[in-house]
C-alpha atoms as a PDB file:
ATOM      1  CA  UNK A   1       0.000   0.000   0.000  1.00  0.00           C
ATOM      2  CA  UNK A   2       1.411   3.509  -1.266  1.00  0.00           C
ATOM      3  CA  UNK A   3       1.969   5.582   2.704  1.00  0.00           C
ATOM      4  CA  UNK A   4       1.279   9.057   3.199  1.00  0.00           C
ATOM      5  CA  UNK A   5       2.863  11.160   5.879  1.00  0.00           C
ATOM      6  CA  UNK A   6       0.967  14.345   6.871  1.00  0.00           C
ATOM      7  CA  UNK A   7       2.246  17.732   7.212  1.00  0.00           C
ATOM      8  CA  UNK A   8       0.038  20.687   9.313  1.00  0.00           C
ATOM      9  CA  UNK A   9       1.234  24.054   7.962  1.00  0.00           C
ATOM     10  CA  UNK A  10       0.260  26.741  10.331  1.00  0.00           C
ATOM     11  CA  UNK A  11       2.018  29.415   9.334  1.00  0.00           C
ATOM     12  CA  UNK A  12       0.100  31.504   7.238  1.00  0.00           C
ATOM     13  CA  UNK A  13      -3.316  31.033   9.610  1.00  0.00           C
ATOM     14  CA  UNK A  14      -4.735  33.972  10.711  1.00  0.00           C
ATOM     15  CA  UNK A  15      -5.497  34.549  14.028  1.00  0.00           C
ATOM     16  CA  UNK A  16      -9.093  35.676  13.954  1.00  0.00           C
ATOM     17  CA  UNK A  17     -10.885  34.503  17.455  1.00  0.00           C
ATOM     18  CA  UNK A  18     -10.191  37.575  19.394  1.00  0.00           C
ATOM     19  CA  UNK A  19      -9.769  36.930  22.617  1.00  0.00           C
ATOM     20  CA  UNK A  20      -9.415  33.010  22.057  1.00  0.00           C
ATOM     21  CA  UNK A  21      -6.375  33.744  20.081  1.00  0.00           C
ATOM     22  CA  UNK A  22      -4.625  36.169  22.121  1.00  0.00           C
ATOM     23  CA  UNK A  23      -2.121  33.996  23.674  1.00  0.00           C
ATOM     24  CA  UNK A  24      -2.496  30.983  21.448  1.00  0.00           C
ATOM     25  CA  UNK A  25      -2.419  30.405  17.959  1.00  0.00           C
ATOM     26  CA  UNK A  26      -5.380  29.315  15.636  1.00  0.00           C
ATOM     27  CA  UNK A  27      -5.108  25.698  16.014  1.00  0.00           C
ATOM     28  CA  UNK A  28      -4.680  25.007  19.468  1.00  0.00           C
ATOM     29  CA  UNK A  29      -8.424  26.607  20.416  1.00  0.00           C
ATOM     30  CA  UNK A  30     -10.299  24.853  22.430  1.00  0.00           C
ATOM     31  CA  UNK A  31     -13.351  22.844  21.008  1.00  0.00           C
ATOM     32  CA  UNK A  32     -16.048  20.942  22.842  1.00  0.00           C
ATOM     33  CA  UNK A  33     -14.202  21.884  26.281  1.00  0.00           C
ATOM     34  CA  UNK A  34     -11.939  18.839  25.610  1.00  0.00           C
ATOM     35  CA  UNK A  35     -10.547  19.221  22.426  1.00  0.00           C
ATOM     36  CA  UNK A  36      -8.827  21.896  19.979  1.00  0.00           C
ATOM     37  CA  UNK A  37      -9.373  22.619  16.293  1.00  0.00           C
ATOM     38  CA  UNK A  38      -6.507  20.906  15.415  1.00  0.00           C
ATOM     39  CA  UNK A  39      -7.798  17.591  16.520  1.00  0.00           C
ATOM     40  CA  UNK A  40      -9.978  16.999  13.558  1.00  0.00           C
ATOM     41  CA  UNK A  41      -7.326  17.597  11.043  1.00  0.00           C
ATOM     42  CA  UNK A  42      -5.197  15.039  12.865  1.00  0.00           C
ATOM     43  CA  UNK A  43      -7.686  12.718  13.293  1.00  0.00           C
ATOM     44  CA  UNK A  44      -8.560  12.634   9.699  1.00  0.00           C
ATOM     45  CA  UNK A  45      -4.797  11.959   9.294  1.00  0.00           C
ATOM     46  CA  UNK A  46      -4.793   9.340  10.940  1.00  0.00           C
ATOM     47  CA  UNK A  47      -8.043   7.464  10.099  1.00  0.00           C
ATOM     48  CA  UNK A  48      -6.582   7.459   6.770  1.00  0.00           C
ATOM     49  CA  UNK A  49      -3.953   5.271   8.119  1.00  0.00           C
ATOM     50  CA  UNK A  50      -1.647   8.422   8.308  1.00  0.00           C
ATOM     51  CA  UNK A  51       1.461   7.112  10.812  1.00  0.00           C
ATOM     52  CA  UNK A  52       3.612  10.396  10.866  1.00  0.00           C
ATOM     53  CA  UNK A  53       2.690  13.805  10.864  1.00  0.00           C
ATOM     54  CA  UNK A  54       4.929  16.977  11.218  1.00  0.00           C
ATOM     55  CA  UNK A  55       3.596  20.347  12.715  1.00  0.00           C
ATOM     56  CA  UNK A  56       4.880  23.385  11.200  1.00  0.00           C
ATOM     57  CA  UNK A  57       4.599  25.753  13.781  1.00  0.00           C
ATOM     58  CA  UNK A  58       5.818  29.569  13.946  1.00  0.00           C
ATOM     59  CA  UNK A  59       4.404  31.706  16.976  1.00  0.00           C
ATOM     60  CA  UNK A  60       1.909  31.234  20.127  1.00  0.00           C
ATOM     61  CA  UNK A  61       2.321  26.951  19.965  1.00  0.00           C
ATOM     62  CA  UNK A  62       3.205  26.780  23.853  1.00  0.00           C
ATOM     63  CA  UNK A  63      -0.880  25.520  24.428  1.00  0.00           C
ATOM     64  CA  UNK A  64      -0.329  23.411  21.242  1.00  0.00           C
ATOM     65  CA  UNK A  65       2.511  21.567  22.845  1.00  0.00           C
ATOM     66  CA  UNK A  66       0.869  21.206  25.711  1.00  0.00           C
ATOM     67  CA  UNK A  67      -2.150  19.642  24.196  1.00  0.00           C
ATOM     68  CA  UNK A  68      -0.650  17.252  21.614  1.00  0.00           C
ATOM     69  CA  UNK A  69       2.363  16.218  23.702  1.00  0.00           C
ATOM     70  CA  UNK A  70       3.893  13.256  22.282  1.00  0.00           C
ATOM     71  CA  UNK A  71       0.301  12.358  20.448  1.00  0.00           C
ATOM     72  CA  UNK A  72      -0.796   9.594  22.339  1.00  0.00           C
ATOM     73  CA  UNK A  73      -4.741  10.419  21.736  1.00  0.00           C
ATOM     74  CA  UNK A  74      -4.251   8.830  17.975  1.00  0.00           C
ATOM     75  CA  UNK A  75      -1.438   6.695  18.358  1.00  0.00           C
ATOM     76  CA  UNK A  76       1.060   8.550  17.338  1.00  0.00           C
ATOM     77  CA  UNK A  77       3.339   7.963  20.083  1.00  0.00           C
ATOM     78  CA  UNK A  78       5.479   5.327  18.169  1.00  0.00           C
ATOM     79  CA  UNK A  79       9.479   4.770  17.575  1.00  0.00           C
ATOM     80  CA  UNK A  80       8.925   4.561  13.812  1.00  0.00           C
ATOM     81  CA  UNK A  81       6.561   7.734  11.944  1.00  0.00           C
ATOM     82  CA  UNK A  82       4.755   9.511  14.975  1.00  0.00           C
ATOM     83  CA  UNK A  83       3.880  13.147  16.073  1.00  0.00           C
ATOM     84  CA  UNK A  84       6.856  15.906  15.514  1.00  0.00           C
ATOM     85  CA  UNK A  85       6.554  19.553  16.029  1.00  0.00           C
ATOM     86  CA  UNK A  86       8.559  21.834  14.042  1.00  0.00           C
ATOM     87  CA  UNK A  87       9.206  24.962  14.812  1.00  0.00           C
ATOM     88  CA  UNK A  88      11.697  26.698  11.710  1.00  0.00           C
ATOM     89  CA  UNK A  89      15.155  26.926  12.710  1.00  0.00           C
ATOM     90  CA  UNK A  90      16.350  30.912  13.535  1.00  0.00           C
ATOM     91  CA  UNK A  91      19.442  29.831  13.972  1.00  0.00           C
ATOM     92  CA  UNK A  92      20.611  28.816  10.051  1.00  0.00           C
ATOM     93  CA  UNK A  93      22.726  31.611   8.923  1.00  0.00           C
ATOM     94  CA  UNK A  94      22.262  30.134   5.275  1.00  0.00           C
ATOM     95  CA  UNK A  95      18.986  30.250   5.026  1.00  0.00           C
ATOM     96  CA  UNK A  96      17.698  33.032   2.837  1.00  0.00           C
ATOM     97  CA  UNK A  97      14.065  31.552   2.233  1.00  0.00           C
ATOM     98  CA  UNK A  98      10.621  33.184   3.703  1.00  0.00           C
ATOM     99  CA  UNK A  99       7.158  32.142   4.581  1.00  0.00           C
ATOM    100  CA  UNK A 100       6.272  28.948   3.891  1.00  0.00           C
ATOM    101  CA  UNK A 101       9.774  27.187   2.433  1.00  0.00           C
ATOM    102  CA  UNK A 102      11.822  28.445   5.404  1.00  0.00           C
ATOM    103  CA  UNK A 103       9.337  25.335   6.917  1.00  0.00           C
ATOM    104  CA  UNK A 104       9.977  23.144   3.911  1.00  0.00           C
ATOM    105  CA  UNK A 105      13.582  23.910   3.307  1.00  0.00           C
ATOM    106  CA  UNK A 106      14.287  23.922   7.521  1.00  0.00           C
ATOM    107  CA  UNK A 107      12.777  20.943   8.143  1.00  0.00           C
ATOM    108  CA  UNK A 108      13.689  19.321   4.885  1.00  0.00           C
ATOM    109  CA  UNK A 109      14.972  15.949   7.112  1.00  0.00           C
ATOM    110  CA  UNK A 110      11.542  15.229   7.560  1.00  0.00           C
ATOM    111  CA  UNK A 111      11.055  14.528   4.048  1.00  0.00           C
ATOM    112  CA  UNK A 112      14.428  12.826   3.527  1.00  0.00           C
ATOM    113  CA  UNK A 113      13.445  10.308   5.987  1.00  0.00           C
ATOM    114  CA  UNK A 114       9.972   9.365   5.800  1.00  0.00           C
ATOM    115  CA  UNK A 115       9.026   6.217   3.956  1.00  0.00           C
ATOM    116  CA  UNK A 116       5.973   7.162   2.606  1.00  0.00           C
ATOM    117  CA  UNK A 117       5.553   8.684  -1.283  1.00  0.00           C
ATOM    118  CA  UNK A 118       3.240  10.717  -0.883  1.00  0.00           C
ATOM    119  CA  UNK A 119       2.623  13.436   1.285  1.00  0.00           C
ATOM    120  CA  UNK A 120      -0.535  15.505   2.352  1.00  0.00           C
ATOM    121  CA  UNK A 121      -0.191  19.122   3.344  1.00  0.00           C
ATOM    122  CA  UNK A 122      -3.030  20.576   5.201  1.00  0.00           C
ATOM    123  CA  UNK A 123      -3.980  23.390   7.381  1.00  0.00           C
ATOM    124  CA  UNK A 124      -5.962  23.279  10.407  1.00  0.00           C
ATOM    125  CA  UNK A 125      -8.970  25.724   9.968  1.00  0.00           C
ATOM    126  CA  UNK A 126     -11.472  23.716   7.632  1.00  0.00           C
ATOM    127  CA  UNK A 127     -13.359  21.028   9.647  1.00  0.00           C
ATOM    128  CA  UNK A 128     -14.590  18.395   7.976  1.00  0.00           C
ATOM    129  CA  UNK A 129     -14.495  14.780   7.473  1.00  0.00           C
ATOM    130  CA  UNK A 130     -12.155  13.333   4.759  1.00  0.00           C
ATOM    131  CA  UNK A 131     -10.396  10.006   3.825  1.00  0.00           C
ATOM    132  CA  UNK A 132      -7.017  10.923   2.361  1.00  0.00           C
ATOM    133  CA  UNK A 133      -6.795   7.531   0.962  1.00  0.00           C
ATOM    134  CA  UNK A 134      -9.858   8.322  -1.598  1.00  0.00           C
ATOM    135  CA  UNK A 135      -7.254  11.204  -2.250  1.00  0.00           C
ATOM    136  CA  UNK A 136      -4.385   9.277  -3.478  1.00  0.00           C
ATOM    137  CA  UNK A 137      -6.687   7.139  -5.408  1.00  0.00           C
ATOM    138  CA  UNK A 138      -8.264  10.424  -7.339  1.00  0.00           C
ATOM    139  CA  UNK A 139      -4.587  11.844  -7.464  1.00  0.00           C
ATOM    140  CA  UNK A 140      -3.141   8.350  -9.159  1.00  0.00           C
ATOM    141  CA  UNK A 141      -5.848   7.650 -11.329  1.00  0.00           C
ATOM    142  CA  UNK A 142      -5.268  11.011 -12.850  1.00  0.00           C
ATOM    143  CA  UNK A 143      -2.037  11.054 -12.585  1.00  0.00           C
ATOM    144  CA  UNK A 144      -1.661  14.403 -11.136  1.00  0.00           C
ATOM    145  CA  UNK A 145       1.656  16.251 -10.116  1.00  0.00           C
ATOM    146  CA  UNK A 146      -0.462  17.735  -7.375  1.00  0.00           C
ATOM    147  CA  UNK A 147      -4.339  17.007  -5.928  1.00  0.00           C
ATOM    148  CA  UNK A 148      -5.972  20.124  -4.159  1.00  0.00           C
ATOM    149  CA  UNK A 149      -8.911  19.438  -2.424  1.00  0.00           C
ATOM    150  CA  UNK A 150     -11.903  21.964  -2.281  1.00  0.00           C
ATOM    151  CA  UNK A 151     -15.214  22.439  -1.692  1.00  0.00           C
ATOM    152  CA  UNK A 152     -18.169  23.516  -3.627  1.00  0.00           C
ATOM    153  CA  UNK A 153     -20.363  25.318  -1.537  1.00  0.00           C
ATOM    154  CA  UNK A 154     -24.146  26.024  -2.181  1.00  0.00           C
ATOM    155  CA  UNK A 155     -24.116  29.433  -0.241  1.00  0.00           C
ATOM    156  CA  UNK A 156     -20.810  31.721   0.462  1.00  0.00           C
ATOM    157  CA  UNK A 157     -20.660  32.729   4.064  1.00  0.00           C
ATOM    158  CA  UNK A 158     -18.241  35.220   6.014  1.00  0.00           C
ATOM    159  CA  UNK A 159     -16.146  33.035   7.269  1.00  0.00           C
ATOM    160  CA  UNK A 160     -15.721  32.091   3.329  1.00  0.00           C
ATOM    161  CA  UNK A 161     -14.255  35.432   2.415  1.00  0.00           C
ATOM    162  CA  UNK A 162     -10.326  34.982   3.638  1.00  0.00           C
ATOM    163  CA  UNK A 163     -10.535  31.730   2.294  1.00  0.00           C
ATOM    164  CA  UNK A 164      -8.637  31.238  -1.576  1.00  0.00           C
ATOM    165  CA  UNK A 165     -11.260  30.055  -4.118  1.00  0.00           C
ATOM    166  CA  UNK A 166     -10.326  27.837  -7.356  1.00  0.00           C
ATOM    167  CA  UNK A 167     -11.689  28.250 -11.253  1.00  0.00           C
ATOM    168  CA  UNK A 168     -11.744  24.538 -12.259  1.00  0.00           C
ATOM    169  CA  UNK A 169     -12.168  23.920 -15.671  1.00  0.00           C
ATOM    170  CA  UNK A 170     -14.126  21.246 -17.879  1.00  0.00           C
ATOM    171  CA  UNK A 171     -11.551  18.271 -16.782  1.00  0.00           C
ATOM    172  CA  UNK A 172     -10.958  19.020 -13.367  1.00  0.00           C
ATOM    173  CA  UNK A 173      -7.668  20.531 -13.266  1.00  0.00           C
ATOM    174  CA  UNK A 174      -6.993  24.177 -11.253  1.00  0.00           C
ATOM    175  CA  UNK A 175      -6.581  27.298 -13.823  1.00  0.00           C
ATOM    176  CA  UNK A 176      -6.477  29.547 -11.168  1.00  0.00           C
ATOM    177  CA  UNK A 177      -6.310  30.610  -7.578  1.00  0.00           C
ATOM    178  CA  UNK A 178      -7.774  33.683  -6.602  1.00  0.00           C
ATOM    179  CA  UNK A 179      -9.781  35.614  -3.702  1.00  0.00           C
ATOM    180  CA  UNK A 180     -13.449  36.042  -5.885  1.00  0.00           C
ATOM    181  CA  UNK A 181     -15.535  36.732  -3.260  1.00  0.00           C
ATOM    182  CA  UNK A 182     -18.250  35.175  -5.476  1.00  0.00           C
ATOM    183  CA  UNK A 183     -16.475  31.756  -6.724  1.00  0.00           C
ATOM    184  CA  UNK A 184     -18.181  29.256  -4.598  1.00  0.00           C
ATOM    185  CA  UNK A 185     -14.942  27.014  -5.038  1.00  0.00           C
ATOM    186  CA  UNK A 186     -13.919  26.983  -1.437  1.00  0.00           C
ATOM    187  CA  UNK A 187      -9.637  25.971  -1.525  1.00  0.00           C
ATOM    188  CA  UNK A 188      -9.502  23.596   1.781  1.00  0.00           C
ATOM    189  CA  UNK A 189      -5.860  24.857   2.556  1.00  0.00           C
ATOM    190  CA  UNK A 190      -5.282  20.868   1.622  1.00  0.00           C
ATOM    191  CA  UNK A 191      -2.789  19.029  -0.900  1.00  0.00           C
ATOM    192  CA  UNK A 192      -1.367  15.720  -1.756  1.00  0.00           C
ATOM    193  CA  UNK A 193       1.758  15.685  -3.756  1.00  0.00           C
ATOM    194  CA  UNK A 194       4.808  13.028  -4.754  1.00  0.00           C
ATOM    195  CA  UNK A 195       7.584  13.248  -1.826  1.00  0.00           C
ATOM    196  CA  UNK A 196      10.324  13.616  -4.535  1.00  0.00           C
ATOM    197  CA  UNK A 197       8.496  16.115  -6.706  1.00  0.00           C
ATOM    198  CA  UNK A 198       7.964  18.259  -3.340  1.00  0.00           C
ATOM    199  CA  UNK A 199      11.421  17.522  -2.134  1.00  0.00           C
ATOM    200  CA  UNK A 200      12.574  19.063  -5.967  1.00  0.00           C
ATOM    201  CA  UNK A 201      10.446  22.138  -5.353  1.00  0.00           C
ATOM    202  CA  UNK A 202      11.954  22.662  -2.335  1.00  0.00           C
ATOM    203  CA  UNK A 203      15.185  22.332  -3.350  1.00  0.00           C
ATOM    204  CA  UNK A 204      14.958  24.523  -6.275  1.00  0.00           C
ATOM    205  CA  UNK A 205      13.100  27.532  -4.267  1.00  0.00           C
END
């Protein structure tokens, strides 16, 4: 069976709870009194037979560490795969990149040493229900360089407007990303690429 390993990319979340988010970032609010936002992306991880996952985490993650600790609550607490926070590295005088690749290109050993081929980058501010595995099936059968998952929606909402929408033509295949405020093509902040092909990307950025 082809493996996926999961990466949660928080750094380009916006903070937008108020008070809730004052001290902690986005994905560590609470939920339910028990749990925290995060939880459901995780858990969909890992019902889709998801064994590692990396956390890309830049500011506020003390109360995310706390809560996720070695990720016992979906077995992720295992000597091969498992739970890993990653905070980027401030301390590489090399490293020229910004945003988003400073994660990628900082924490590029994660990708090195995973076994799986595939690997699914998500956010943590949609919650829904999703098997990655149907995923990888779409993305093979198509055989895509890259498989964003969205969501059509029947009526656009607030919370709708800071998310990115996608113009999807006849075939299925993105021809844009934009912010359309009336595009009811809601991006999911969720992708599933080839290990190698993102390790190339990285490497050339």
């Amino acid at each position: 069976m082809d493996q996926i390993a999961g990466i949660i990319n928080l750094d380009h979340e916006q903070d937008l709870l108020d008070e809730l988010t004052y001290f902690r970032c986005g994905a560590a609010v609470p939920f339910a009194g028990r749990y925290r936002m995060i939880d459901f992306t995780i858990s969909n991880m890992t019902n889709s037979r998801i064994e590692s996952v990396a956390v890309f985490a830049r500011r506020k993650y003390r109360s995310l560490m706390d809560h996720l600790e070695q990720g016992k609550a979906w077995d992720l607490d295992r000597k091969r795969g498992g739970l890993f926070i990653l905070p980027p590295d401030w301390n590489d005088p090399t490293d020229i990149s910004r945003g988003d690749l400073q994660h990628f290109h900082n924490n590029i050993d994660f990708l090195r040493r995973t076994l799986a081929e595939y690997i699914l980058v998500s956010g943590s501010q949609h919650i829904c229900n999703i098997n990655f595995q149907d995923v990888l099936k779409e993305h093979k059968d198509v055989n895509a360089d890259v498989t964003v998952i969205y969501k059509k929606v029947d009526e656009l909402y607030p919370e709708h407007q800071m998310a990115h929408k996608l113009d999807v033509d006849e075939e299925g295949r993105v021809t844009s990303i934009n912010n359309d405020h009336t595009n009811t093509n809601v991006y999911m902040d969720m992708y599933l690429i080839k290990k190698d092909y993102l390790y190339e990307l990285v490497e050339e950025c």
